[in-house]
Every structure is written in C-alpha cells, then in structure tokens.
PDB file of N, CA and C in Angstrom:
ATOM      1  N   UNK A   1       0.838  -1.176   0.000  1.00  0.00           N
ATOM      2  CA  UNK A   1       0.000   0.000   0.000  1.00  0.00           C
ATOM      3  C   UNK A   1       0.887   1.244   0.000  1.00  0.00           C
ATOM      4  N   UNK A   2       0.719   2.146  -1.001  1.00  0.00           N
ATOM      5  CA  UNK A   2       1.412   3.227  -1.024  1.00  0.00           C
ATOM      6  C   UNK A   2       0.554   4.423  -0.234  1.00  0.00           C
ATOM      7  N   UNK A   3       1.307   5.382   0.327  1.00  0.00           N
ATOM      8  CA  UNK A   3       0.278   6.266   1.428  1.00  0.00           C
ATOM      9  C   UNK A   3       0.756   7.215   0.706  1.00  0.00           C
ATOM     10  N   UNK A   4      -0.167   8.491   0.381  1.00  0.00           N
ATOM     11  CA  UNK A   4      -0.235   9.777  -0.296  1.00  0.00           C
ATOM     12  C   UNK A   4      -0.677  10.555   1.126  1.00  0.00           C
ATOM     13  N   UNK A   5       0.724  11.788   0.941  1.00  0.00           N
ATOM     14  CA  UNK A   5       0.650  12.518   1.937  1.00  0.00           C
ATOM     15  C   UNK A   5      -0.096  14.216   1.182  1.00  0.00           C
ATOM     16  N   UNK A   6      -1.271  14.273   1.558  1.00  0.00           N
ATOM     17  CA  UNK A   6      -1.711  15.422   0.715  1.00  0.00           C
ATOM     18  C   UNK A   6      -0.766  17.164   1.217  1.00  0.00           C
ATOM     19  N   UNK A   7      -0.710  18.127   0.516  1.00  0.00           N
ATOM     20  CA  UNK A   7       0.251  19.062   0.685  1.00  0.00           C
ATOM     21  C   UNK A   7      -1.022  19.826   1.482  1.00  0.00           C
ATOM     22  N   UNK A   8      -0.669  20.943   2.548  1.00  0.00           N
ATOM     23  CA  UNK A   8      -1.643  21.639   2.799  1.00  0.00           C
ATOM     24  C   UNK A   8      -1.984  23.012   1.291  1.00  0.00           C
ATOM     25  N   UNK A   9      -1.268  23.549   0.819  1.00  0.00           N
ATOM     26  CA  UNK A   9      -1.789  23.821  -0.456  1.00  0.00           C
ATOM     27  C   UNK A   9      -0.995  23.477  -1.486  1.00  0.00           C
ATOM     28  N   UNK A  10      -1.570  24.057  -2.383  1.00  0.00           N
ATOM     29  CA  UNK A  10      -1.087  24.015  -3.890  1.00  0.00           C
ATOM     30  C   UNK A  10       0.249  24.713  -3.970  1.00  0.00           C
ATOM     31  N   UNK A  11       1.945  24.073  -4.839  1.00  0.00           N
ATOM     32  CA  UNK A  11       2.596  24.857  -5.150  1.00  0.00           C
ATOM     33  C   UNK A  11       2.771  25.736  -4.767  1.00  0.00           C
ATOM     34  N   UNK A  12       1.484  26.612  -5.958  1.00  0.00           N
ATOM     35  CA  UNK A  12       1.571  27.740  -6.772  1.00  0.00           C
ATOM     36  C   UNK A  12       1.145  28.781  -5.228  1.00  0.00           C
ATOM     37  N   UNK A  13       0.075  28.205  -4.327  1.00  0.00           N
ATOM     38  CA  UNK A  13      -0.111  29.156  -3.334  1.00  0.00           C
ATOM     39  C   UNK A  13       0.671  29.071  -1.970  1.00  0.00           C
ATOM     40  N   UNK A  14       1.921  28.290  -2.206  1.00  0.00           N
ATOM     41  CA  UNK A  14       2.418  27.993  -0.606  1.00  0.00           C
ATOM     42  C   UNK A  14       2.980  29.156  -0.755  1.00  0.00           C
ATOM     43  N   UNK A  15       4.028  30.172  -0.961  1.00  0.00           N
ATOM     44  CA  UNK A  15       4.565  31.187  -0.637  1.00  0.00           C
ATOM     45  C   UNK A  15       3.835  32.375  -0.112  1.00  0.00           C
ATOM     46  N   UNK A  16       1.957  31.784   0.138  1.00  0.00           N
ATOM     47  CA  UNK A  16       1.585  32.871   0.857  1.00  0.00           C
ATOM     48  C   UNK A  16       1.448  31.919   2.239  1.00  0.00           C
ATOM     49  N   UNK A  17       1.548  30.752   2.202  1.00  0.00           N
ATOM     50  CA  UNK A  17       1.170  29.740   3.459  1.00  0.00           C
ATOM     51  C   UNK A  17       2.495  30.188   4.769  1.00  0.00           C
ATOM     52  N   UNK A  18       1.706  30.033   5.648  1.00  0.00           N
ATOM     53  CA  UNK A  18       2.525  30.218   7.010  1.00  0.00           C
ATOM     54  C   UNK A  18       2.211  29.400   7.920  1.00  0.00           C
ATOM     55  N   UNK A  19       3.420  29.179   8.793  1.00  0.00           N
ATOM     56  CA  UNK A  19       3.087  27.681   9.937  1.00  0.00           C
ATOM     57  C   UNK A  19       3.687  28.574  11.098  1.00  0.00           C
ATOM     58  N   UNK A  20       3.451  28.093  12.165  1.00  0.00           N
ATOM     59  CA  UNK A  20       3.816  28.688  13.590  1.00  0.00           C
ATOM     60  C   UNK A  20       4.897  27.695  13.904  1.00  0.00           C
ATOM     61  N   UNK A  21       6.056  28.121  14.051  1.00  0.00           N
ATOM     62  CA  UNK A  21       6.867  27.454  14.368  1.00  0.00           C
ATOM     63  C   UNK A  21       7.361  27.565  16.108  1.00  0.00           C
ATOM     64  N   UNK A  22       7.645  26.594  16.941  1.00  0.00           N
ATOM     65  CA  UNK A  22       8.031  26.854  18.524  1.00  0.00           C
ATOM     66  C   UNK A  22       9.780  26.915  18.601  1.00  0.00           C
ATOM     67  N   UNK A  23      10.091  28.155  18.981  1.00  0.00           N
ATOM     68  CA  UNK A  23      11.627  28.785  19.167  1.00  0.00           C
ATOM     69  C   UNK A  23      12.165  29.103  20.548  1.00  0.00           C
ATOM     70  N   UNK A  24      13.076  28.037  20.932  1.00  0.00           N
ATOM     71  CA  UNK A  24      13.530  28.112  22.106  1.00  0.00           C
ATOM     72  C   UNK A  24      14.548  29.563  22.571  1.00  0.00           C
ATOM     73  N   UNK A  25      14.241  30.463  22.908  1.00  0.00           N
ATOM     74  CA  UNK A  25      15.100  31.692  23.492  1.00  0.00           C
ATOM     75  C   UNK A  25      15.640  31.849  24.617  1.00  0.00           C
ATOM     76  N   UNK A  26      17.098  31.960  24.230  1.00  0.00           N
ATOM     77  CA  UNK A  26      17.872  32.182  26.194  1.00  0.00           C
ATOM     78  C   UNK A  26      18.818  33.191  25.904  1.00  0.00           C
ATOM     79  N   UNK A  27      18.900  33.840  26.834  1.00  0.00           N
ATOM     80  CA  UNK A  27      19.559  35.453  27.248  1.00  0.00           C
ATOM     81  C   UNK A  27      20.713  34.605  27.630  1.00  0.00           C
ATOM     82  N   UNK A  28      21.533  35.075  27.196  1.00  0.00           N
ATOM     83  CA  UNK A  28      23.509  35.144  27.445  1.00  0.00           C
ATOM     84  C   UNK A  28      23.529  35.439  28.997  1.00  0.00           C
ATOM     85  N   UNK A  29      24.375  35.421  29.924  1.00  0.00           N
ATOM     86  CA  UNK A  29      25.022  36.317  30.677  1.00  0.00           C
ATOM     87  C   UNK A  29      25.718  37.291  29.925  1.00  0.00           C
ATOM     88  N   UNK A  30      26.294  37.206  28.918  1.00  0.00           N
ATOM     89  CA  UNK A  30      27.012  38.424  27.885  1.00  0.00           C
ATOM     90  C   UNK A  30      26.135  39.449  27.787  1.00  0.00           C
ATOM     91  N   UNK A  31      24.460  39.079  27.888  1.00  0.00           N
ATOM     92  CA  UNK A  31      23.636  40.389  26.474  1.00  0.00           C
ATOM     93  C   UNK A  31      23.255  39.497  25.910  1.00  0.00           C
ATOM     94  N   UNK A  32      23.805  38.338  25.072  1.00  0.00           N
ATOM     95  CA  UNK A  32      23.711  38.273  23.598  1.00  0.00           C
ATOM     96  C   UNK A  32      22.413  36.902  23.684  1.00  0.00           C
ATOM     97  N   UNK A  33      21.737  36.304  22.940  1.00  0.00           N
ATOM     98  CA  UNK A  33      20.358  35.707  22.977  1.00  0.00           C
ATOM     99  C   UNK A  33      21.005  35.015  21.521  1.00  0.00           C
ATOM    100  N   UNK A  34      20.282  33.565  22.530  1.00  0.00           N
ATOM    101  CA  UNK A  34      20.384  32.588  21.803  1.00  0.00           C
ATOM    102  C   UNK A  34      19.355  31.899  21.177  1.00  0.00           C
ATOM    103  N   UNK A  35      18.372  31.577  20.071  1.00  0.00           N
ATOM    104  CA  UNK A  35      17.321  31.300  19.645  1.00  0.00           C
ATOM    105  C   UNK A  35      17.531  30.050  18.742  1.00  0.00           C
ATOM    106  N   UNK A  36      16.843  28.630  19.069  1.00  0.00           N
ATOM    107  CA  UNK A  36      16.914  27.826  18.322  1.00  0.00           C
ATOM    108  C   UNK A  36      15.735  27.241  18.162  1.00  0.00           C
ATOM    109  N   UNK A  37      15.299  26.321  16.777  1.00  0.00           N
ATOM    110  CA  UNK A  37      14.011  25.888  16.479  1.00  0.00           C
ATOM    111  C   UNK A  37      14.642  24.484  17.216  1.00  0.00           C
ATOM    112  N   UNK A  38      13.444  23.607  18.485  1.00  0.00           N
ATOM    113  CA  UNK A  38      13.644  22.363  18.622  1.00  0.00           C
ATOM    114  C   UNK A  38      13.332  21.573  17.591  1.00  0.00           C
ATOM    115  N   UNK A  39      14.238  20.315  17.463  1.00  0.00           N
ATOM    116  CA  UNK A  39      14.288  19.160  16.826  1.00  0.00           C
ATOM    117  C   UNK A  39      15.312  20.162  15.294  1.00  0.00           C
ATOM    118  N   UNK A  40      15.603  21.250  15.244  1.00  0.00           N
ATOM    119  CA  UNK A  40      16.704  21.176  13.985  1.00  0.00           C
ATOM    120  C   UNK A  40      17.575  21.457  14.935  1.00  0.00           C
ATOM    121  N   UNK A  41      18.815  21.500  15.653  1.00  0.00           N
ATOM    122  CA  UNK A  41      19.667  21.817  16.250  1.00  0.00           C
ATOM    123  C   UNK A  41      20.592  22.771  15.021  1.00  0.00           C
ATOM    124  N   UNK A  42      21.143  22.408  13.922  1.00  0.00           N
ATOM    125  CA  UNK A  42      21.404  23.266  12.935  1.00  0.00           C
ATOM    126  C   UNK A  42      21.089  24.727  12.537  1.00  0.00           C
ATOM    127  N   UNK A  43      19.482  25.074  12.573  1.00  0.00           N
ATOM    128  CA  UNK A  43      18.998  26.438  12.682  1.00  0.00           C
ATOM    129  C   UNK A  43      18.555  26.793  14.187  1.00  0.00           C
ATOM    130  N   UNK A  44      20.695  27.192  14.769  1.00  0.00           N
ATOM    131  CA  UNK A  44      20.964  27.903  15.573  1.00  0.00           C
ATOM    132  C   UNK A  44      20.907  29.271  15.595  1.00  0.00           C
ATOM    133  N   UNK A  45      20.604  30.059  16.439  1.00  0.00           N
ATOM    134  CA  UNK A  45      21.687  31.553  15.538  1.00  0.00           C
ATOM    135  C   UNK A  45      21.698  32.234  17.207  1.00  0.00           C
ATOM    136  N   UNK A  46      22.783  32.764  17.314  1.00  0.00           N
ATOM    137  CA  UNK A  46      23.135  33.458  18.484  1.00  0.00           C
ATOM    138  C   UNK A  46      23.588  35.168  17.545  1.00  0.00           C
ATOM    139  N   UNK A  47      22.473  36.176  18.684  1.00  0.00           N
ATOM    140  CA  UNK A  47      22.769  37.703  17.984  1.00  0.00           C
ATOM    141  C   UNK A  47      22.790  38.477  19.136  1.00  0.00           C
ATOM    142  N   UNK A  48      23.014  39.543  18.817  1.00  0.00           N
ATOM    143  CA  UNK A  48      23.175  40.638  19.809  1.00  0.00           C
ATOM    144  C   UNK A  48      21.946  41.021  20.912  1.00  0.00           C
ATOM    145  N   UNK A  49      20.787  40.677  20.162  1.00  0.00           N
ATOM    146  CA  UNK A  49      19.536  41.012  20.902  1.00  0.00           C
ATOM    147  C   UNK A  49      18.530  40.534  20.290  1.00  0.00           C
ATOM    148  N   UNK A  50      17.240  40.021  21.083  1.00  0.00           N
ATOM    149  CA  UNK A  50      16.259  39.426  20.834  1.00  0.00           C
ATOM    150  C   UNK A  50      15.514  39.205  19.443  1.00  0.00           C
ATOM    151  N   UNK A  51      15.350  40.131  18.848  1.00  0.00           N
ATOM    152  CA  UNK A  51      14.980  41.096  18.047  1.00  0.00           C
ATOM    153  C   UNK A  51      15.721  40.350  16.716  1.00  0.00           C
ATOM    154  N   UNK A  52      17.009  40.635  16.511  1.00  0.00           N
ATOM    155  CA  UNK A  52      17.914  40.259  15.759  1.00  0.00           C
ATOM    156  C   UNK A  52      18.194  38.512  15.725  1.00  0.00           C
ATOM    157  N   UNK A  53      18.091  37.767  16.844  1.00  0.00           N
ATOM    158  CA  UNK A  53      18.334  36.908  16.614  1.00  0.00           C
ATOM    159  C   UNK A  53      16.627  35.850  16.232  1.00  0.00           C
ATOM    160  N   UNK A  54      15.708  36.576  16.259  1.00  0.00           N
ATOM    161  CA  UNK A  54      14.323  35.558  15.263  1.00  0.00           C
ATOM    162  C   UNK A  54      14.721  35.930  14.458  1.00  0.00           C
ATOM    163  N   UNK A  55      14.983  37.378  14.178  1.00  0.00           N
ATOM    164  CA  UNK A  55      14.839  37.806  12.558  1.00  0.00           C
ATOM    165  C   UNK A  55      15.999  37.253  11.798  1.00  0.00           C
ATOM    166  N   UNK A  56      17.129  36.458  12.198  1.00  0.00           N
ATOM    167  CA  UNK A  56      17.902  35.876  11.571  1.00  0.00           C
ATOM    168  C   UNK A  56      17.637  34.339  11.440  1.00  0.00           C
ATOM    169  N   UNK A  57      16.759  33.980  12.512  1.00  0.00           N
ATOM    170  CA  UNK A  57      16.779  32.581  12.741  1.00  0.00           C
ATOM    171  C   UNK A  57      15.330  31.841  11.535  1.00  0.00           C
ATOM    172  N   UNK A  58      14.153  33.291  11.987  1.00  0.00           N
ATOM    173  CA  UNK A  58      13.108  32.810  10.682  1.00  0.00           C
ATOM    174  C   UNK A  58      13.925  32.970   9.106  1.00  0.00           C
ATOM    175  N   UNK A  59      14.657  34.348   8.701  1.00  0.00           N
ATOM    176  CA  UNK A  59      15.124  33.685   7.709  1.00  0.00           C
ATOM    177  C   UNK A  59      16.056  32.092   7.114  1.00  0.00           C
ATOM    178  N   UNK A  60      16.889  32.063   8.380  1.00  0.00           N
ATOM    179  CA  UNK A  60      17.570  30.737   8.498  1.00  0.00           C
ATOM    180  C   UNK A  60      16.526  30.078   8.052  1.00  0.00           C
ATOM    181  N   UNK A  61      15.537  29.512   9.005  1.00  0.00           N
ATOM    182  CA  UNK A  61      14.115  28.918   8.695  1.00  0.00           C
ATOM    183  C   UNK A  61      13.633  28.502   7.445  1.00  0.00           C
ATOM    184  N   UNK A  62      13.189  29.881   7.119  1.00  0.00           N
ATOM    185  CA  UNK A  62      12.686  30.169   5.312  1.00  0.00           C
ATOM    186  C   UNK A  62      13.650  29.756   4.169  1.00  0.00           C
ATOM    187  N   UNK A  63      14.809  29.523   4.322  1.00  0.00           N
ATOM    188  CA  UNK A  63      15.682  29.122   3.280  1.00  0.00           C
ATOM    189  C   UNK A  63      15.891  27.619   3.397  1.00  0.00           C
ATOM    190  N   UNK A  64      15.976  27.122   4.826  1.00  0.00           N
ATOM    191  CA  UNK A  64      15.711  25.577   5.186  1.00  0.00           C
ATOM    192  C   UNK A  64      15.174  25.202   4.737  1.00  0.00           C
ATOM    193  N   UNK A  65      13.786  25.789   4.815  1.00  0.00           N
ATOM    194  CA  UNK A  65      12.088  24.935   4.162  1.00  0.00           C
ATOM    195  C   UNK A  65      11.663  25.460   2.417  1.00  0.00           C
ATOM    196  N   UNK A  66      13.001  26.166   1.869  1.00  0.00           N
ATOM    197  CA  UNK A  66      12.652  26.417   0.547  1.00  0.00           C
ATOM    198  C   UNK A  66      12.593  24.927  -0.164  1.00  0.00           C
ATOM    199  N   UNK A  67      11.345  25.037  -0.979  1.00  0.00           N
ATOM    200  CA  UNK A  67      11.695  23.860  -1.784  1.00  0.00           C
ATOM    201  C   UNK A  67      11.058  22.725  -1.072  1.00  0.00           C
ATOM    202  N   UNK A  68      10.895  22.869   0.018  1.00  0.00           N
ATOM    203  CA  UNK A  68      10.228  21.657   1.337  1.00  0.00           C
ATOM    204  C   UNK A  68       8.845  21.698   1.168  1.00  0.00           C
ATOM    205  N   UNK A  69       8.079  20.343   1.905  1.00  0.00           N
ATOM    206  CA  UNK A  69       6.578  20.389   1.980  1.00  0.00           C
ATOM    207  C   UNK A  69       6.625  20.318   3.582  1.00  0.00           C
ATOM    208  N   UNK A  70       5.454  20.741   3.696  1.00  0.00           N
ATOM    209  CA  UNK A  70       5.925  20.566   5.182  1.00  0.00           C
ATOM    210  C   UNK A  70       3.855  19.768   5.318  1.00  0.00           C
ATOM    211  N   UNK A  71       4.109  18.443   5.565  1.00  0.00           N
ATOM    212  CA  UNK A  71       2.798  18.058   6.192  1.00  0.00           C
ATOM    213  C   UNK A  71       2.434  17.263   7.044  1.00  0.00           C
ATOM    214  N   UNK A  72       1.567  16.778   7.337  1.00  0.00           N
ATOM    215  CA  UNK A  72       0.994  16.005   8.901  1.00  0.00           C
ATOM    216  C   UNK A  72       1.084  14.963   8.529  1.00  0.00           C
ATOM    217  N   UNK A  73       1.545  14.191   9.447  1.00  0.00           N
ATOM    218  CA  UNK A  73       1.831  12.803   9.500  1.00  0.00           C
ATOM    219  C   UNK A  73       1.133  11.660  10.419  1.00  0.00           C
ATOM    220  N   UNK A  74      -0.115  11.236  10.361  1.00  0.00           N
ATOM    221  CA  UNK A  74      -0.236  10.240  11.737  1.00  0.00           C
ATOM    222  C   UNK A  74      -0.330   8.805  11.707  1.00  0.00           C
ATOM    223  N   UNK A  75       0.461   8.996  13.112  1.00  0.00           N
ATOM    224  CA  UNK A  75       0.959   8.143  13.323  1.00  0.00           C
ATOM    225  C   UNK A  75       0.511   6.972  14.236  1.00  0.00           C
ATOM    226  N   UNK A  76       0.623   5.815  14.328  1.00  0.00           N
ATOM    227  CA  UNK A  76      -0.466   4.836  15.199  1.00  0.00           C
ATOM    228  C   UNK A  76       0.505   4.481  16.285  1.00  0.00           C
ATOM    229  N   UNK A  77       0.227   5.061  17.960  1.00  0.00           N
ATOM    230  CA  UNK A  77       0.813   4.642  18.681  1.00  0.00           C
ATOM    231  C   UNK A  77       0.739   3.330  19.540  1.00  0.00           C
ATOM    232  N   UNK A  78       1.546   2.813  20.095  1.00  0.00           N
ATOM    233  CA  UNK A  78       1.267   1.387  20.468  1.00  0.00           C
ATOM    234  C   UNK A  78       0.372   1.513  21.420  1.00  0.00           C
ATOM    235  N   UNK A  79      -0.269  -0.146  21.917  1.00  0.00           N
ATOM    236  CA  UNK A  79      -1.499   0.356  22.919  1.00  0.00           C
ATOM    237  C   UNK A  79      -0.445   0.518  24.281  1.00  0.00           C
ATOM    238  N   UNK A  80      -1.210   0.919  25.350  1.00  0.00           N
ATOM    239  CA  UNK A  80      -0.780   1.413  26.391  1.00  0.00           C
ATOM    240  C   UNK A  80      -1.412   0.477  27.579  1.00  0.00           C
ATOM    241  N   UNK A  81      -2.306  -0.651  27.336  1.00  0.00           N
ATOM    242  CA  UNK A  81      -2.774  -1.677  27.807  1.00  0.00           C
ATOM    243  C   UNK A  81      -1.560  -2.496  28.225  1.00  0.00           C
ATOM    244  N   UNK A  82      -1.459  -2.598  29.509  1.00  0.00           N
ATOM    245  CA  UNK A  82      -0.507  -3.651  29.848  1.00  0.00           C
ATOM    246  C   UNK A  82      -0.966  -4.761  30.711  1.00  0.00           C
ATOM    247  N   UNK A  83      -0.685  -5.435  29.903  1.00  0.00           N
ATOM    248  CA  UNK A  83      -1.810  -7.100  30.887  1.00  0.00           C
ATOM    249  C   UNK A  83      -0.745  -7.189  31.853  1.00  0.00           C
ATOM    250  N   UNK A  84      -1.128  -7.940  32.914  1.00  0.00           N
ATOM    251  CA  UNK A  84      -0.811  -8.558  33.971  1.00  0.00           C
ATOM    252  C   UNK A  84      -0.372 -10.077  33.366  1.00  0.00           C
ATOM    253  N   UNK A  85       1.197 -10.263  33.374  1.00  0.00           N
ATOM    254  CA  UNK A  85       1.863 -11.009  32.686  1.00  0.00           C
ATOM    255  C   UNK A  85       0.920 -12.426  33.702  1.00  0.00           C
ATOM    256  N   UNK A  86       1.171 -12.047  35.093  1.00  0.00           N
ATOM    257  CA  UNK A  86       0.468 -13.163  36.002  1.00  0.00           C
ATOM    258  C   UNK A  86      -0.896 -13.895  35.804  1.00  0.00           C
ATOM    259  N   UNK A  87      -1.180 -13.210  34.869  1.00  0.00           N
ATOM    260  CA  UNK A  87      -2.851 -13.505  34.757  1.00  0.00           C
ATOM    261  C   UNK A  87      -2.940 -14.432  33.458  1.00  0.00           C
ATOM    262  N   UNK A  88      -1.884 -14.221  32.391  1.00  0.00           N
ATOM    263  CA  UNK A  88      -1.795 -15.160  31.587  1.00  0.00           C
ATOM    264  C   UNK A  88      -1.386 -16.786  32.436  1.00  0.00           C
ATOM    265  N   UNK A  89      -0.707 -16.724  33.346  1.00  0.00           N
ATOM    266  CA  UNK A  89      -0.416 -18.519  34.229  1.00  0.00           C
ATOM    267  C   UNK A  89      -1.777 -18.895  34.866  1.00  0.00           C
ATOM    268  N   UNK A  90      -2.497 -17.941  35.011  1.00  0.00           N
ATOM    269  CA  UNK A  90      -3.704 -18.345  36.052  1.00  0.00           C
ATOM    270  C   UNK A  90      -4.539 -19.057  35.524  1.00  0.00           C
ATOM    271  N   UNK A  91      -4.543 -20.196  36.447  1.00  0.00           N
ATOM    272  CA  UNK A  91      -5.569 -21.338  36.710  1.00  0.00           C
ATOM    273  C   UNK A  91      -4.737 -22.862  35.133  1.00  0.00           C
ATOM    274  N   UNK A  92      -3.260 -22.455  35.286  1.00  0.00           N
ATOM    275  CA  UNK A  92      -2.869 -23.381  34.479  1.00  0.00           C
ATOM    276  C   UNK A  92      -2.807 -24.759  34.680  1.00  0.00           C
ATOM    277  N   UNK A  93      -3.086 -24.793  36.213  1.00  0.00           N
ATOM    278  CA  UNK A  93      -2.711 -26.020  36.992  1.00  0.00           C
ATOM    279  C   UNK A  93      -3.990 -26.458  37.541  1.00  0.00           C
ATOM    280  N   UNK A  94      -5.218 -26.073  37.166  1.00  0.00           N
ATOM    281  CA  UNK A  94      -6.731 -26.377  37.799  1.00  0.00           C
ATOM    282  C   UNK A  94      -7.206 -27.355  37.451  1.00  0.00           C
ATOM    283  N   UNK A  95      -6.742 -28.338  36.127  1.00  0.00           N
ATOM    284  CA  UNK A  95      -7.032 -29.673  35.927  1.00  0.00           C
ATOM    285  C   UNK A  95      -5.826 -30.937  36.576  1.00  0.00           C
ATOM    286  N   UNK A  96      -4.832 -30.231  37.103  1.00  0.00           N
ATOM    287  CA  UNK A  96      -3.658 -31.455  37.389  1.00  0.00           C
ATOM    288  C   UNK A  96      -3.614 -31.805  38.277  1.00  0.00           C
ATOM    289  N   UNK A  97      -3.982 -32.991  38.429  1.00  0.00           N
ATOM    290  CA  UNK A  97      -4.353 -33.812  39.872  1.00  0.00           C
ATOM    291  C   UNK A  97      -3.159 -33.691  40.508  1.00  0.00           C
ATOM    292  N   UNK A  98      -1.705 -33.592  40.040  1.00  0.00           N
ATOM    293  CA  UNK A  98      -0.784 -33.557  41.391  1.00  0.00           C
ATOM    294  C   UNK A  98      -0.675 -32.125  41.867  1.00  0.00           C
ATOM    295  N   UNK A  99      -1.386 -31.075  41.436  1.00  0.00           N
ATOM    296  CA  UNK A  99      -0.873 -29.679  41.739  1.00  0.00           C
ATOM    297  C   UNK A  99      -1.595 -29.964  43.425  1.00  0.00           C
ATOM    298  N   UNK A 100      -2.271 -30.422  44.043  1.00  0.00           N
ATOM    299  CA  UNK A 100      -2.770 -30.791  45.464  1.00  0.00           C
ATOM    300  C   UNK A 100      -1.251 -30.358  46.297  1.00  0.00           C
ATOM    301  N   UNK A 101      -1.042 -32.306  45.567  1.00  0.00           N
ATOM    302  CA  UNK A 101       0.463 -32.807  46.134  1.00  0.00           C
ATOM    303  C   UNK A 101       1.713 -31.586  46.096  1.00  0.00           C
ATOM    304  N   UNK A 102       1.717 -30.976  45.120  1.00  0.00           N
ATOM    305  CA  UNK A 102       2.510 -29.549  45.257  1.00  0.00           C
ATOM    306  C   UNK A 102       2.541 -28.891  45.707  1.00  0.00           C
ATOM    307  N   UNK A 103       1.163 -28.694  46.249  1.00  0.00           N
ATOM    308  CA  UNK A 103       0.955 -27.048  47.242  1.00  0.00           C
ATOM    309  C   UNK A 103       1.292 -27.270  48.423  1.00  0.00           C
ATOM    310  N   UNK A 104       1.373 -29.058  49.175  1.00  0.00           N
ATOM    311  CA  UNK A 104       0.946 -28.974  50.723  1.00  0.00           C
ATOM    312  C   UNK A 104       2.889 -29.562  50.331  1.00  0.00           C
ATOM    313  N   UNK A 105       3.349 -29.966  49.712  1.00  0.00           N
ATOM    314  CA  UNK A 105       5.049 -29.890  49.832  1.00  0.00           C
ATOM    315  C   UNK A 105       5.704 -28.424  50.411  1.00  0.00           C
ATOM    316  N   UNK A 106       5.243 -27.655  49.765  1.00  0.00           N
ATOM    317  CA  UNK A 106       5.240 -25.995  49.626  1.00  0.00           C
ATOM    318  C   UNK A 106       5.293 -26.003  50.741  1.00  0.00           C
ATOM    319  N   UNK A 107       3.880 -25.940  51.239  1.00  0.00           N
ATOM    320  CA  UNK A 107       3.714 -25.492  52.460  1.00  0.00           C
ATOM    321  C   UNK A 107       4.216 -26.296  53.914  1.00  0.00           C
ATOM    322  N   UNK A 108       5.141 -27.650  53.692  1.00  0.00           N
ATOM    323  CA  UNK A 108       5.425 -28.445  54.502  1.00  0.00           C
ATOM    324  C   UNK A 108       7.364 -28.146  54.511  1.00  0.00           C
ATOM    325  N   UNK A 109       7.021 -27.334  53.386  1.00  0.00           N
ATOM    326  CA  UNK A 109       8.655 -27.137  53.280  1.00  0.00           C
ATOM    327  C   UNK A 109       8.767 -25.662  54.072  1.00  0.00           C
ATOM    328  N   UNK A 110       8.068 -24.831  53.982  1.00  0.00           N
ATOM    329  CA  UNK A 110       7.701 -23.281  54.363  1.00  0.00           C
ATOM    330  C   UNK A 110       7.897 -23.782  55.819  1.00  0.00           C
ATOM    331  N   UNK A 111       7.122 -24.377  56.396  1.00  0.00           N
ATOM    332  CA  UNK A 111       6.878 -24.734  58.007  1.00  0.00           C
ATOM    333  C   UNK A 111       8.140 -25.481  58.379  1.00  0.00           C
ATOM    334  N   UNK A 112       9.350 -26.169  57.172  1.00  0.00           N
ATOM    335  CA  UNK A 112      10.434 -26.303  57.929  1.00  0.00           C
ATOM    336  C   UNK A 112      11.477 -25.158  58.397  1.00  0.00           C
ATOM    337  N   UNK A 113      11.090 -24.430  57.168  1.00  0.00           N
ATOM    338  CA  UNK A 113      12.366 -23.077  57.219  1.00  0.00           C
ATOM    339  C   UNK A 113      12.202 -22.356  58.567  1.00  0.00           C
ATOM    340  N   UNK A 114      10.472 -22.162  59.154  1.00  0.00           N
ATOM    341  CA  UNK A 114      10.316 -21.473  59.885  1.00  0.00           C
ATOM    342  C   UNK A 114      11.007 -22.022  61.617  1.00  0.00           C
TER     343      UNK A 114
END
C-alpha cells in the first residue's frame, strides 16, 4: 500500500502559506540571545539582541524549508494496555491432579524453614 501525503496547499499558493513554528530563546550572561528551532539543532543563531536573533533565525528557517513540503503525519501509537503477565499462568494447573500434592510440599517445606 502506497500512502499519499496530501500538501496543505497548492505549489503555486504555498509562498503565501505560514506555519507557527516553537523557538527556544535564552539570554547570554554576555547580552547576547540565543534562539533555536527544537528538533533542527542546525537552525541555531546566536545575535546581539532578541529582536535580531528571530529575525535571523526565521530567515535561516525560510531558506531551510525552501523547496520543502511541510505536512501532517499520523501516526499509530502502540497500545498502552498492559496485561498482567500473572494472569496469563492463572488457573494453568486447575485440571492437574498432582498440583494438590505440590501445594501442601510448599507449604510443609515453608513450616520447615520457619
């Protein structure tokens, strides 16, 4: 099965399309501000001031994603159901006539330790 990822627009109209991108910002002890997009570590940019360093980092950005599609992907996460591994053994031994003889060994061996 081949999966077709549809574009959010056409080509011809993405250069008016815009996405919100999340930009991590930290102030220097120097002054100077450091702004990076998470998950590219590459479009870094460290500038003099706040200001200067989006406006270098969205162009960084915009030249990254020239030429790029950028679309949604979903994805199927595993279940989150976790059986009780114990509950798969239970009642394995409810037809075996010696499991009796097993339990009161158990318990005849328990009452020696004690």
């Amino acid at each position: 099965m081949v999966n077709s990822f549809p574009s959010a627009k056409s080509p011809s109209s993405q250069n008016n399309h815009e996405i919100s991108v999340n930009v991590i910002v930290k102030q220097q002890a120097d002054g100077r501000t450091i702004a990076t997009v998470p998950g590219l570590p590459e479009l870094q940019v460290e500038a003099s001031d706040r200001t200067t360093a989006l406006t270098e980092l969205q162009q960084r950005l915009e030249t990254h994603l020239a030429g790029a599609e950028v679309v949604s992907l979903s994805v199927k996460l595993p279940s989150t159901d976790q059986k009780n591994p114990w509950l798969a053994m239970a009642g394995v031994f409810k037809d075996d006539p010696q499991f009796e003889q097993v339990l009161e060994a158990i318990e005849k061996y328990r009452h020696e330790l004690d």
